[in-house]
PDB file of N, CA and C in Angstrom:
ATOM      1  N   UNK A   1       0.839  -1.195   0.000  1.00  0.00           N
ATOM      2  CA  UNK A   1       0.000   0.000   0.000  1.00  0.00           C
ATOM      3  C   UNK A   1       0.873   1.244   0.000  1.00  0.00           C
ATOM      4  N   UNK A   2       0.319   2.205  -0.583  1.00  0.00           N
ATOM      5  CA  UNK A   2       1.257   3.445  -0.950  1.00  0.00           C
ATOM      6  C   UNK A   2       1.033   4.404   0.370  1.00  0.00           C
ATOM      7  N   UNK A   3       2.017   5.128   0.690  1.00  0.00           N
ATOM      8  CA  UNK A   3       1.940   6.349   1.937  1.00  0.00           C
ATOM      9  C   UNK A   3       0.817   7.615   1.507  1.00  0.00           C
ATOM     10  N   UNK A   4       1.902   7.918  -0.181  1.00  0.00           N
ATOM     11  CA  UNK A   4       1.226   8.909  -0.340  1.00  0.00           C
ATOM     12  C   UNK A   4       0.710   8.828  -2.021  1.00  0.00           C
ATOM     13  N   UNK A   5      -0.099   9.476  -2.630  1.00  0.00           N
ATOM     14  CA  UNK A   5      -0.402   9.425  -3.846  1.00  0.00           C
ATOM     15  C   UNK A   5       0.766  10.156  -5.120  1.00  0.00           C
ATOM     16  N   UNK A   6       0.711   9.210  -5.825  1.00  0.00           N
ATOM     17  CA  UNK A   6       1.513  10.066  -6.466  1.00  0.00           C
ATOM     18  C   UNK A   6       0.777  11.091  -7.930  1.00  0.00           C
ATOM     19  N   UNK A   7       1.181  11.713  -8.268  1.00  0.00           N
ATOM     20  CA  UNK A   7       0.965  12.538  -9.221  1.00  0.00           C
ATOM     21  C   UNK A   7       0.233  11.814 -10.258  1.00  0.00           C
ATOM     22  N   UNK A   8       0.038  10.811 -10.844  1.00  0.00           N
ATOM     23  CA  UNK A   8      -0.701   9.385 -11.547  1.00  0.00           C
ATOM     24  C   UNK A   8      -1.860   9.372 -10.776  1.00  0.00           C
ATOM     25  N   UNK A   9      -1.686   9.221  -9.576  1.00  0.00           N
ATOM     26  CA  UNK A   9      -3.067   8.769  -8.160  1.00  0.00           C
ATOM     27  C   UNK A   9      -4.129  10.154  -8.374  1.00  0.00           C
ATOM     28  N   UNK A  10      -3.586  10.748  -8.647  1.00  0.00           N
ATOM     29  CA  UNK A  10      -4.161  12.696  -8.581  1.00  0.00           C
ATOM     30  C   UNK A  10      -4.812  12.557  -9.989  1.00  0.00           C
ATOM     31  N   UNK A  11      -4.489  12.037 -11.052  1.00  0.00           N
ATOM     32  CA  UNK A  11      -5.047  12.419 -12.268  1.00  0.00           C
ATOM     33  C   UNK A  11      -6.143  11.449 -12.369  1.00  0.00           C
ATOM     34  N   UNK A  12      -5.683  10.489 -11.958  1.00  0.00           N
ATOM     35  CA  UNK A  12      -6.936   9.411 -12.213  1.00  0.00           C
ATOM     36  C   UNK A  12      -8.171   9.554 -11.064  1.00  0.00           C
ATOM     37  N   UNK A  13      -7.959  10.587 -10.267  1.00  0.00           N
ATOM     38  CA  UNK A  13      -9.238  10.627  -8.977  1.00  0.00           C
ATOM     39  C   UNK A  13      -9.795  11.855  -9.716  1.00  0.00           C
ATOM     40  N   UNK A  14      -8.625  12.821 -10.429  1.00  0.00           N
ATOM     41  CA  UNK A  14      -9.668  13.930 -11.021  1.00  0.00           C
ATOM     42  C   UNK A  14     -10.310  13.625 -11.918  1.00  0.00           C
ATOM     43  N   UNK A  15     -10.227  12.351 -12.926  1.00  0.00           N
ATOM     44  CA  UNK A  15     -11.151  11.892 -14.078  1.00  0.00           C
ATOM     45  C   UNK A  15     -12.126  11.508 -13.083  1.00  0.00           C
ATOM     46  N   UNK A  16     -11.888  10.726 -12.649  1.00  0.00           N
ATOM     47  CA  UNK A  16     -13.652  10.263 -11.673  1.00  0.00           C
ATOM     48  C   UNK A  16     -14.184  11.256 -10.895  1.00  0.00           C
ATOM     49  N   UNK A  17     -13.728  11.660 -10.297  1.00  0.00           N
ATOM     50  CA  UNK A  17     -14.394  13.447  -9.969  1.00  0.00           C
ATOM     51  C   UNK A  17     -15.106  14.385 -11.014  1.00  0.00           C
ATOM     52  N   UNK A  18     -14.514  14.460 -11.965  1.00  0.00           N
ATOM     53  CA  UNK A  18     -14.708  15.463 -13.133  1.00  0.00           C
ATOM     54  C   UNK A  18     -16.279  14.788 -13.633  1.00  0.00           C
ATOM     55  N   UNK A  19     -15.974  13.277 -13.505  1.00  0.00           N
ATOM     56  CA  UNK A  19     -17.063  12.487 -14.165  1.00  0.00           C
ATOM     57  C   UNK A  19     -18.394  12.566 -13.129  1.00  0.00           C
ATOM     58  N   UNK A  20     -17.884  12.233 -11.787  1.00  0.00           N
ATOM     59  CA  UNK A  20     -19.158  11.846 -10.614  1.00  0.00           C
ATOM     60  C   UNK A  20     -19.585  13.428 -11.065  1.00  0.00           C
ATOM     61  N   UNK A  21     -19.044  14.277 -11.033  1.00  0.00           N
ATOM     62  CA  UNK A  21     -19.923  15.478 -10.474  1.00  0.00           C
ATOM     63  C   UNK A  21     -20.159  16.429 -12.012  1.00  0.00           C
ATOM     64  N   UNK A  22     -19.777  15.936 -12.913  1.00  0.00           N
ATOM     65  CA  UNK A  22     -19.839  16.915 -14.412  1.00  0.00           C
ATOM     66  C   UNK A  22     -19.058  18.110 -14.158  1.00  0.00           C
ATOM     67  N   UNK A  23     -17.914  18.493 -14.242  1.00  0.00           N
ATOM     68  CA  UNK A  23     -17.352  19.201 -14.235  1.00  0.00           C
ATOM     69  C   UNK A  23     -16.750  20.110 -15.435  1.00  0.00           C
ATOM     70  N   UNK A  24     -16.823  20.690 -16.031  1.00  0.00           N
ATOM     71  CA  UNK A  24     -16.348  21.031 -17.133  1.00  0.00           C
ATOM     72  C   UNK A  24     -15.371  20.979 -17.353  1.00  0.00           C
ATOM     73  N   UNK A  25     -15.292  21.020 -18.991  1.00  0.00           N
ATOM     74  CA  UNK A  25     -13.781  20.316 -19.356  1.00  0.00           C
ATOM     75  C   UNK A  25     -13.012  21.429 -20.136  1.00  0.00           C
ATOM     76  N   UNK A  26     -14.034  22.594 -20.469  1.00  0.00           N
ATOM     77  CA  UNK A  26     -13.333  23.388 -21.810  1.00  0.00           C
ATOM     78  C   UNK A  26     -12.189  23.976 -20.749  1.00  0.00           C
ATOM     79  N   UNK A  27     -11.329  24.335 -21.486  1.00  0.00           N
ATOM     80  CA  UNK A  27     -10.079  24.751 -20.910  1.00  0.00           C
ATOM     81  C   UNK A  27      -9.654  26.050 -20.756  1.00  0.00           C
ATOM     82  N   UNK A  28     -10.563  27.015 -21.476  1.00  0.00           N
ATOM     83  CA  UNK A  28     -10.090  28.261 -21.120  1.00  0.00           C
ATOM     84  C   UNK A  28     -10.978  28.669 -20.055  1.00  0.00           C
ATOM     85  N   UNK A  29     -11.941  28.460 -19.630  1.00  0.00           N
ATOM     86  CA  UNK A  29     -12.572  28.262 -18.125  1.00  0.00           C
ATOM     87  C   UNK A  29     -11.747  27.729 -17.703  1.00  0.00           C
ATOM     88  N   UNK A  30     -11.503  26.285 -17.489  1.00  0.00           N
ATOM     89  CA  UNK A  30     -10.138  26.056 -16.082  1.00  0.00           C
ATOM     90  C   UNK A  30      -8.654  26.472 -16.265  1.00  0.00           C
ATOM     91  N   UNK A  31      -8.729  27.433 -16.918  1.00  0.00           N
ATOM     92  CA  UNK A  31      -7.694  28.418 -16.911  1.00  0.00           C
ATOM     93  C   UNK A  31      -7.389  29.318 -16.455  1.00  0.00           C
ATOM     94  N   UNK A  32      -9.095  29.751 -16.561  1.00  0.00           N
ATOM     95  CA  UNK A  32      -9.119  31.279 -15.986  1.00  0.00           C
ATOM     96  C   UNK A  32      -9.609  30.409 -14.443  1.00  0.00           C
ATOM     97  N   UNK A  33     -10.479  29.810 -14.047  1.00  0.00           N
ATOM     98  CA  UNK A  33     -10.301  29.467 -12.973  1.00  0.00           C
ATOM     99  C   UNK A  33      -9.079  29.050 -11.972  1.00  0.00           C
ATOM    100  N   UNK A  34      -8.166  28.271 -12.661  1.00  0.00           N
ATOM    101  CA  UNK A  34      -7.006  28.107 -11.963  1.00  0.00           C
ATOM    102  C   UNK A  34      -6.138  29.008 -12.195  1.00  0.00           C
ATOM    103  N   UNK A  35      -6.378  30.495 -12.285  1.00  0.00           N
ATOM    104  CA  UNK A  35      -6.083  31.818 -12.190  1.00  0.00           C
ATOM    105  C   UNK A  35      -6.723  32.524 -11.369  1.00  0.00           C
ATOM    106  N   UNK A  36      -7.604  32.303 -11.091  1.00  0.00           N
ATOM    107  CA  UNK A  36      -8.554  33.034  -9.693  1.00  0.00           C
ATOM    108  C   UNK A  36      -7.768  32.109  -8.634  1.00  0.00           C
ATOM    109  N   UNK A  37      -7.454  31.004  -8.432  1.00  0.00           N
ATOM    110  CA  UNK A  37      -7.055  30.573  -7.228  1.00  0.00           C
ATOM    111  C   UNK A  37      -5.536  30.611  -6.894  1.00  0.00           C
ATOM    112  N   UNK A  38      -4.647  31.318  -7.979  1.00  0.00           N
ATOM    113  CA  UNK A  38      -3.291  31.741  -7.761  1.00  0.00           C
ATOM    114  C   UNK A  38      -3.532  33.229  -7.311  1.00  0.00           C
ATOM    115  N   UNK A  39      -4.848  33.980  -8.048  1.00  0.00           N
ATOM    116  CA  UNK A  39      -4.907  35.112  -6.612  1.00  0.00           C
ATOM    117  C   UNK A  39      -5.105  35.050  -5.256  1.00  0.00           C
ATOM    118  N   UNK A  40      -6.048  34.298  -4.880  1.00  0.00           N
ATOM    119  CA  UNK A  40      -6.094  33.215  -3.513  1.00  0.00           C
ATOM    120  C   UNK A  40      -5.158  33.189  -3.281  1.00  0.00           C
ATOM    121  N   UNK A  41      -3.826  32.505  -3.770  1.00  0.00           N
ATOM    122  CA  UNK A  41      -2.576  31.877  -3.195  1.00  0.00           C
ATOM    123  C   UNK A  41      -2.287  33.202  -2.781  1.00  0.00           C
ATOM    124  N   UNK A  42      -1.618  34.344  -3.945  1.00  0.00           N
ATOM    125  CA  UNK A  42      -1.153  35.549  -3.608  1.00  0.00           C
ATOM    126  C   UNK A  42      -1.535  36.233  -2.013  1.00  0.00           C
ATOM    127  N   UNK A  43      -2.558  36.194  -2.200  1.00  0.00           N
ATOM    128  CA  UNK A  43      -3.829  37.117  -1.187  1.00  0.00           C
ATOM    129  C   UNK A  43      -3.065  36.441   0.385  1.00  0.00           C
ATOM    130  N   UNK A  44      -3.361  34.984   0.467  1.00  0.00           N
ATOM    131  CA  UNK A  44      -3.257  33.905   1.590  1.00  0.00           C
ATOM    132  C   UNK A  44      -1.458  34.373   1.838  1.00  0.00           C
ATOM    133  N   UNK A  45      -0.439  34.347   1.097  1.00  0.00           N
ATOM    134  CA  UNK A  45       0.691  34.739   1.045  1.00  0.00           C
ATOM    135  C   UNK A  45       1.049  36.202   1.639  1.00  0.00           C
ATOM    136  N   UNK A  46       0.084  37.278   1.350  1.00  0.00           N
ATOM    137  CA  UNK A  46      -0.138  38.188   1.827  1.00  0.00           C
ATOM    138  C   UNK A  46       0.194  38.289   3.265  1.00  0.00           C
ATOM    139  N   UNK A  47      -1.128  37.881   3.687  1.00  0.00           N
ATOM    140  CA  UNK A  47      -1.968  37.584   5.067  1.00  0.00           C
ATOM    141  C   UNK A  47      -0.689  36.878   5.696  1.00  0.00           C
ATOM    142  N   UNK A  48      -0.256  35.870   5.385  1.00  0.00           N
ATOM    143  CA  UNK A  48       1.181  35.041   6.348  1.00  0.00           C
ATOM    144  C   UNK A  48       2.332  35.911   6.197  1.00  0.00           C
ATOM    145  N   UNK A  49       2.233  36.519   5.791  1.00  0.00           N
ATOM    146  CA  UNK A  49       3.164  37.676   5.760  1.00  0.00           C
ATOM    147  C   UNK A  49       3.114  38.637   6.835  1.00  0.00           C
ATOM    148  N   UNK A  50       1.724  39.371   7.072  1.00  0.00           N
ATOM    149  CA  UNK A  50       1.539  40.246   7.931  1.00  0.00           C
ATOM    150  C   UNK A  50       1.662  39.623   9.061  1.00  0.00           C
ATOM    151  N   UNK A  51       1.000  38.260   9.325  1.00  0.00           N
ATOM    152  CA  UNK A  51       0.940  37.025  10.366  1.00  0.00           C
ATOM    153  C   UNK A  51       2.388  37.214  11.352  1.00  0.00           C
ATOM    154  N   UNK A  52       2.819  37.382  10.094  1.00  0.00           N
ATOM    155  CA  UNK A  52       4.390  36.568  10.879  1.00  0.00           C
ATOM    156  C   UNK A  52       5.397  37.967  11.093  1.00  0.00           C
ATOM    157  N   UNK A  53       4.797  39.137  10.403  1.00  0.00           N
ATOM    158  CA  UNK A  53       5.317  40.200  11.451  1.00  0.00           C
ATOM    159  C   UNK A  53       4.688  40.797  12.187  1.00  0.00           C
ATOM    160  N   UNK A  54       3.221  40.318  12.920  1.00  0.00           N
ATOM    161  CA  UNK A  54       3.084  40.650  13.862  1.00  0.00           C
ATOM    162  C   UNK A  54       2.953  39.855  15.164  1.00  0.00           C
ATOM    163  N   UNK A  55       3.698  38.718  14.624  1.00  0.00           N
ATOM    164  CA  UNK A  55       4.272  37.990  15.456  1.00  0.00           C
ATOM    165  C   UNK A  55       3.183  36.920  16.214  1.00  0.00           C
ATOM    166  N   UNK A  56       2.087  37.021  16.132  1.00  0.00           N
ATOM    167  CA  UNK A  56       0.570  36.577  16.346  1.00  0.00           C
ATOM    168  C   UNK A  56       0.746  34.588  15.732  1.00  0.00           C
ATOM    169  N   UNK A  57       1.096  34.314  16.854  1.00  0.00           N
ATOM    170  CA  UNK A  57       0.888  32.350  16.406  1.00  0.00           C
ATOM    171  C   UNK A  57      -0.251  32.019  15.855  1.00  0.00           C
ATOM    172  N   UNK A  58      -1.729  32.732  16.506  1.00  0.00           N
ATOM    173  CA  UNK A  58      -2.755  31.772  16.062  1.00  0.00           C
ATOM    174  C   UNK A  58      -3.008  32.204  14.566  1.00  0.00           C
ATOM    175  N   UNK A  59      -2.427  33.747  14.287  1.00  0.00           N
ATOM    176  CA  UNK A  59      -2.610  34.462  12.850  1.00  0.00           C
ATOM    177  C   UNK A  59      -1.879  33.377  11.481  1.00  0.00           C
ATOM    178  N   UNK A  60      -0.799  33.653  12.359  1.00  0.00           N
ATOM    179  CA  UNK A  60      -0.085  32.855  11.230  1.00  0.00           C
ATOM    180  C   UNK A  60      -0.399  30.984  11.190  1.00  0.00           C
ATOM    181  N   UNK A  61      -0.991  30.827  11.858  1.00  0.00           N
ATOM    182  CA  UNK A  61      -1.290  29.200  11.465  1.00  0.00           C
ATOM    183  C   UNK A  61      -3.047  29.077  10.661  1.00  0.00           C
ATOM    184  N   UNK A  62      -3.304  30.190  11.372  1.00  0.00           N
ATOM    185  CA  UNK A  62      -4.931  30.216  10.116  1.00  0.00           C
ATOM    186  C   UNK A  62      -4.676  30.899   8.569  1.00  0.00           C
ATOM    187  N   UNK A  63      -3.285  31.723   8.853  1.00  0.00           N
ATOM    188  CA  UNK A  63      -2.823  31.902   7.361  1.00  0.00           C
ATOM    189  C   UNK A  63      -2.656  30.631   7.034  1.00  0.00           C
ATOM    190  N   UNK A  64      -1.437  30.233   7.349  1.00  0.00           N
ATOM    191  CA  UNK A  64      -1.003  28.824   6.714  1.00  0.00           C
ATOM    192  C   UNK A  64      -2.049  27.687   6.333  1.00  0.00           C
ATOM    193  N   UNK A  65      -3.141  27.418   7.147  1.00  0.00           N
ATOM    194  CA  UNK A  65      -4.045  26.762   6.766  1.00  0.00           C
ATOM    195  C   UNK A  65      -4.644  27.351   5.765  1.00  0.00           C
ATOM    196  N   UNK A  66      -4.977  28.497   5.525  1.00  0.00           N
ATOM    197  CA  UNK A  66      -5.593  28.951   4.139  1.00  0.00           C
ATOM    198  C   UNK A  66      -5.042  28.756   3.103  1.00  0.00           C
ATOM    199  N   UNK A  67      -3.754  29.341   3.390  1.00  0.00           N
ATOM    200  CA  UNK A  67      -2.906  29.151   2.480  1.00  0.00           C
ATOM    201  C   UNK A  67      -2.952  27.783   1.484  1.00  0.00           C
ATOM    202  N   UNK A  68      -2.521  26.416   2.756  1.00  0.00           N
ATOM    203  CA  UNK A  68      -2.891  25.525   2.521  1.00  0.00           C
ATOM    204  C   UNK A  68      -3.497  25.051   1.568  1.00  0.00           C
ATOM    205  N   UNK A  69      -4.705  25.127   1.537  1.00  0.00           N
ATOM    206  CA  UNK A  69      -6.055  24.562   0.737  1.00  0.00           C
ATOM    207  C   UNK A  69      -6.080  25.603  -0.416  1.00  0.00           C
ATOM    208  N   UNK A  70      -5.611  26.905  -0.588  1.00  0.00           N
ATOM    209  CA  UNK A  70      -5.373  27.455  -1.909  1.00  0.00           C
ATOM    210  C   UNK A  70      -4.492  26.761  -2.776  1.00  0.00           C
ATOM    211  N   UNK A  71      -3.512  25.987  -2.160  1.00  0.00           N
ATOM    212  CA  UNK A  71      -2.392  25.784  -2.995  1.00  0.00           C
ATOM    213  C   UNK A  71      -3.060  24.439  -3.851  1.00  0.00           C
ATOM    214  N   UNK A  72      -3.698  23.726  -2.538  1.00  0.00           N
ATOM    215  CA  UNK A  72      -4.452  22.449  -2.959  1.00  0.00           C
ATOM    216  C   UNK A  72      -5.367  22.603  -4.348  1.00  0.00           C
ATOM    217  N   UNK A  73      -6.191  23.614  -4.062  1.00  0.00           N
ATOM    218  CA  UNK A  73      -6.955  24.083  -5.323  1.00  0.00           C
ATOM    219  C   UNK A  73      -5.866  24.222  -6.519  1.00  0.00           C
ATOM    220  N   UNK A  74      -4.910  24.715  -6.122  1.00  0.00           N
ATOM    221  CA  UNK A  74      -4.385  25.617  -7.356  1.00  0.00           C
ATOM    222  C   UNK A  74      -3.875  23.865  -8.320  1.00  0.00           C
ATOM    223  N   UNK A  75      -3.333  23.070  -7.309  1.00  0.00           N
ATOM    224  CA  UNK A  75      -2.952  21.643  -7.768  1.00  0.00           C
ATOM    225  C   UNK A  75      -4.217  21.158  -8.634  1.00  0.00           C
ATOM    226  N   UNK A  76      -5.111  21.132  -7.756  1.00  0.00           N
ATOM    227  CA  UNK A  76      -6.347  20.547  -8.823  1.00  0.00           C
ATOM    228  C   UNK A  76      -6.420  21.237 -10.065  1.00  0.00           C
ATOM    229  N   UNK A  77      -6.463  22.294 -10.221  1.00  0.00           N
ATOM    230  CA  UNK A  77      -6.155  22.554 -11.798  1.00  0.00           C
ATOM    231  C   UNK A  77      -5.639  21.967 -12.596  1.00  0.00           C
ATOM    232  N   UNK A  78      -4.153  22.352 -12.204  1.00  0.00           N
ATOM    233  CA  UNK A  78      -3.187  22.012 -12.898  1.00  0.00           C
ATOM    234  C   UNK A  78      -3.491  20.365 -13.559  1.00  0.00           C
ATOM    235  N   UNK A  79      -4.087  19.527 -12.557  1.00  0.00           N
ATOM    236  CA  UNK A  79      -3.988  18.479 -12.853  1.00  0.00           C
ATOM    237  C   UNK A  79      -4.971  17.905 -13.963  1.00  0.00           C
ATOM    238  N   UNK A  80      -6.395  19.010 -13.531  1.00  0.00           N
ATOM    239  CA  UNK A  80      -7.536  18.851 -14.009  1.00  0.00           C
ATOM    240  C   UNK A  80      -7.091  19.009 -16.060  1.00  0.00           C
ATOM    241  N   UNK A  81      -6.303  20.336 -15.996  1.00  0.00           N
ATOM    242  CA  UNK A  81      -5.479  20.469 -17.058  1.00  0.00           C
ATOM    243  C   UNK A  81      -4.946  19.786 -17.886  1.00  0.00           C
ATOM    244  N   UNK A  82      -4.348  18.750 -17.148  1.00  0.00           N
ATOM    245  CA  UNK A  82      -3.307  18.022 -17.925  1.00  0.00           C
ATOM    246  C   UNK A  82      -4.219  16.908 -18.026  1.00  0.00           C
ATOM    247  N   UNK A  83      -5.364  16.378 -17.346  1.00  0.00           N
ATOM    248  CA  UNK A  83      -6.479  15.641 -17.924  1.00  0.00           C
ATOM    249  C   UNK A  83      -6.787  15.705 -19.452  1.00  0.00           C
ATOM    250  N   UNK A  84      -7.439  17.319 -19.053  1.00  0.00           N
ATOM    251  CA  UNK A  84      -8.063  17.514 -19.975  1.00  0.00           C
ATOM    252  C   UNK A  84      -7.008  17.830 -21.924  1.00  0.00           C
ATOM    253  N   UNK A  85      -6.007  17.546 -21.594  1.00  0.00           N
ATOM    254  CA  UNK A  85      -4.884  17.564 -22.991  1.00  0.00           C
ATOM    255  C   UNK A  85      -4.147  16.531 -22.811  1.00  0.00           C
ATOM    256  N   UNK A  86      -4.469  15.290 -22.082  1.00  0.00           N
ATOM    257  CA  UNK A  86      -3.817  14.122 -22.501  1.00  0.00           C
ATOM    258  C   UNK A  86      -2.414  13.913 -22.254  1.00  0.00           C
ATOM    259  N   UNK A  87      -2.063  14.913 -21.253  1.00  0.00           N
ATOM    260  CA  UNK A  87      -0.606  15.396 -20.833  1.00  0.00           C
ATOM    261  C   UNK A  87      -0.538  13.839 -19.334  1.00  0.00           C
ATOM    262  N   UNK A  88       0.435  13.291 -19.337  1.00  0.00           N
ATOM    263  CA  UNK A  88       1.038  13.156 -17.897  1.00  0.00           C
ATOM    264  C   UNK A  88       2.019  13.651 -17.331  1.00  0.00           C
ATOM    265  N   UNK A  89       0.930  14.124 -15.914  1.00  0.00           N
ATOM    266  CA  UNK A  89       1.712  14.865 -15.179  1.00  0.00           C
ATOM    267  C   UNK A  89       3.173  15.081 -15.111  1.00  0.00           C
ATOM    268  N   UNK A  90       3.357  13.461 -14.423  1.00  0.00           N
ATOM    269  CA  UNK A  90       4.057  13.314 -13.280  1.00  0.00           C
ATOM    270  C   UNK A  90       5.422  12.789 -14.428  1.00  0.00           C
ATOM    271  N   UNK A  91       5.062  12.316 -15.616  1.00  0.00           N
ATOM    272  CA  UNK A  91       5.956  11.992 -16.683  1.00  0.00           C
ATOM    273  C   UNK A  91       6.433  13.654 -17.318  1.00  0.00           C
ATOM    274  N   UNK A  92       5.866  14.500 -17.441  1.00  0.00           N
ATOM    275  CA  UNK A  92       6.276  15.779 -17.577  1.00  0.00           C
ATOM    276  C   UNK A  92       7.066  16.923 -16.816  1.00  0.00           C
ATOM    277  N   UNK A  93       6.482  16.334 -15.463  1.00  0.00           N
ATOM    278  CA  UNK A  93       7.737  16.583 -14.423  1.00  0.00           C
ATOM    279  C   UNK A  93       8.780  16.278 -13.997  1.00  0.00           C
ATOM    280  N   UNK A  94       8.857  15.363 -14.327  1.00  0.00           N
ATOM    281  CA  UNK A  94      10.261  14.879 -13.965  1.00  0.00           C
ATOM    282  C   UNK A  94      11.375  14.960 -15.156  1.00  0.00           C
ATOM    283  N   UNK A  95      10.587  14.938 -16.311  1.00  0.00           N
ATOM    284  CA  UNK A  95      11.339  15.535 -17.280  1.00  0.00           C
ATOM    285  C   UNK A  95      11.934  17.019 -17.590  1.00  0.00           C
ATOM    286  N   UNK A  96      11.022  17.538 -16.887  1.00  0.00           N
ATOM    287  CA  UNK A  96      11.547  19.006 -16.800  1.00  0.00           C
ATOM    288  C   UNK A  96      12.299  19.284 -15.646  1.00  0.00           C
ATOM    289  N   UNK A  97      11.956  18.480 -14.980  1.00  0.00           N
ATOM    290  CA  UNK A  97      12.998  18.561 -13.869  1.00  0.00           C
ATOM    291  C   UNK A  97      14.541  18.417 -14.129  1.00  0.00           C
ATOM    292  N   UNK A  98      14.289  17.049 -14.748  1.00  0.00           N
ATOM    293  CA  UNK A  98      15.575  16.770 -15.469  1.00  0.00           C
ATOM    294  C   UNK A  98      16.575  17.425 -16.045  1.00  0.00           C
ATOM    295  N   UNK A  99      15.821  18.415 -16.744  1.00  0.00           N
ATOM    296  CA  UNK A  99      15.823  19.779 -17.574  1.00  0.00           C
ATOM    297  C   UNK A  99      16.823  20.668 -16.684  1.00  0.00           C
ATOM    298  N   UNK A 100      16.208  21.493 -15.811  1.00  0.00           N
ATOM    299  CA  UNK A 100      16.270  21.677 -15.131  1.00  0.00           C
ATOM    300  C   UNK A 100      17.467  22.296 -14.039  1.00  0.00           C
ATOM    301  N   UNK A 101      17.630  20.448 -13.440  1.00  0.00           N
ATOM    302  CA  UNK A 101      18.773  20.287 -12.875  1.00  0.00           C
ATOM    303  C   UNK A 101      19.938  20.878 -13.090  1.00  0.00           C
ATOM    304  N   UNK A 102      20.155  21.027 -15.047  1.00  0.00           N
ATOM    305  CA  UNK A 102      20.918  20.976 -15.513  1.00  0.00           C
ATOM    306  C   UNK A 102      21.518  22.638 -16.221  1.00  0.00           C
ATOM    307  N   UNK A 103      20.475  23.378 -15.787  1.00  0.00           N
ATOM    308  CA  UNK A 103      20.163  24.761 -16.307  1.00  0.00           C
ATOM    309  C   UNK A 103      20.209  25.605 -15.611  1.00  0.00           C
ATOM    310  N   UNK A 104      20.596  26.742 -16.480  1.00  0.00           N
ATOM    311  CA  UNK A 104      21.565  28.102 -15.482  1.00  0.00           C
ATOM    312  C   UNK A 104      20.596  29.042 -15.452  1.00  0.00           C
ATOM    313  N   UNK A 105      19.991  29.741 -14.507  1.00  0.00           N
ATOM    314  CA  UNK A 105      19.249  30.746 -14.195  1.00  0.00           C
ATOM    315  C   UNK A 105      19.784  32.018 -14.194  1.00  0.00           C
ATOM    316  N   UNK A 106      19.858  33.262 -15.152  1.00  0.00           N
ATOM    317  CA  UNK A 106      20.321  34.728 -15.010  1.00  0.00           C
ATOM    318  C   UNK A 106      18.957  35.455 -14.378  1.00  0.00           C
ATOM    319  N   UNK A 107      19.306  35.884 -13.860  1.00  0.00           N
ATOM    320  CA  UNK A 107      18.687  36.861 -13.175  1.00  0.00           C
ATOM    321  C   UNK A 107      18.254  38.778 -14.040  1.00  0.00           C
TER     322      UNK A 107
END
């Protein structure tokens, strides 16, 4: 039995999701949707920001939990995405990773 899901486990729960509940598939809607929830991220990033200079524990852990579940959303996209164009994920990542590794960043 697996610990955690891997990136494969994620695409194949969002096809049956997408399916149980009809979800739409056109893509420039979950585009622009998984663009509303990287403002979320921003916003939540914000907020743990202020959190953590005003030094406030319970602030900054209800940031982080928001935070949290934005990022989660923002994943479901992405994944919902690569559903919907026949992309694998987790075979695309690691290839670019690969990439990557190997590549010089200028600033």
């Amino acid at each position: 039995m697996k610990d955690q899901p891997t990136l494969k486990d994620c695409q194949a729960f969002h096809r049956h999701l997408d399916e149980l509940k009809g979800f739409s598939q056109d893509l420039p809607l979950n585009v622009m949707l998984l663009v509303e929830e990287v403002g979320e991220v921003a916003k939540e990033v914000r907020r743990l920001t202020k959190a953590h200079q005003s030094g406030q524990a319970s602030d900054v852990e209800k940031a982080t939990s928001h935070l949290r579940e934005e990022l989660a959303d923002c994943l479901a996209y992405v994944v919902k995405l690569a559903n919907y164009t026949g992309i694998d994920l987790e075979e695309a990542y690691v290839e670019k990773m690969r990439y990557n590794i190997h590549r010089e960043w200028h600033e």
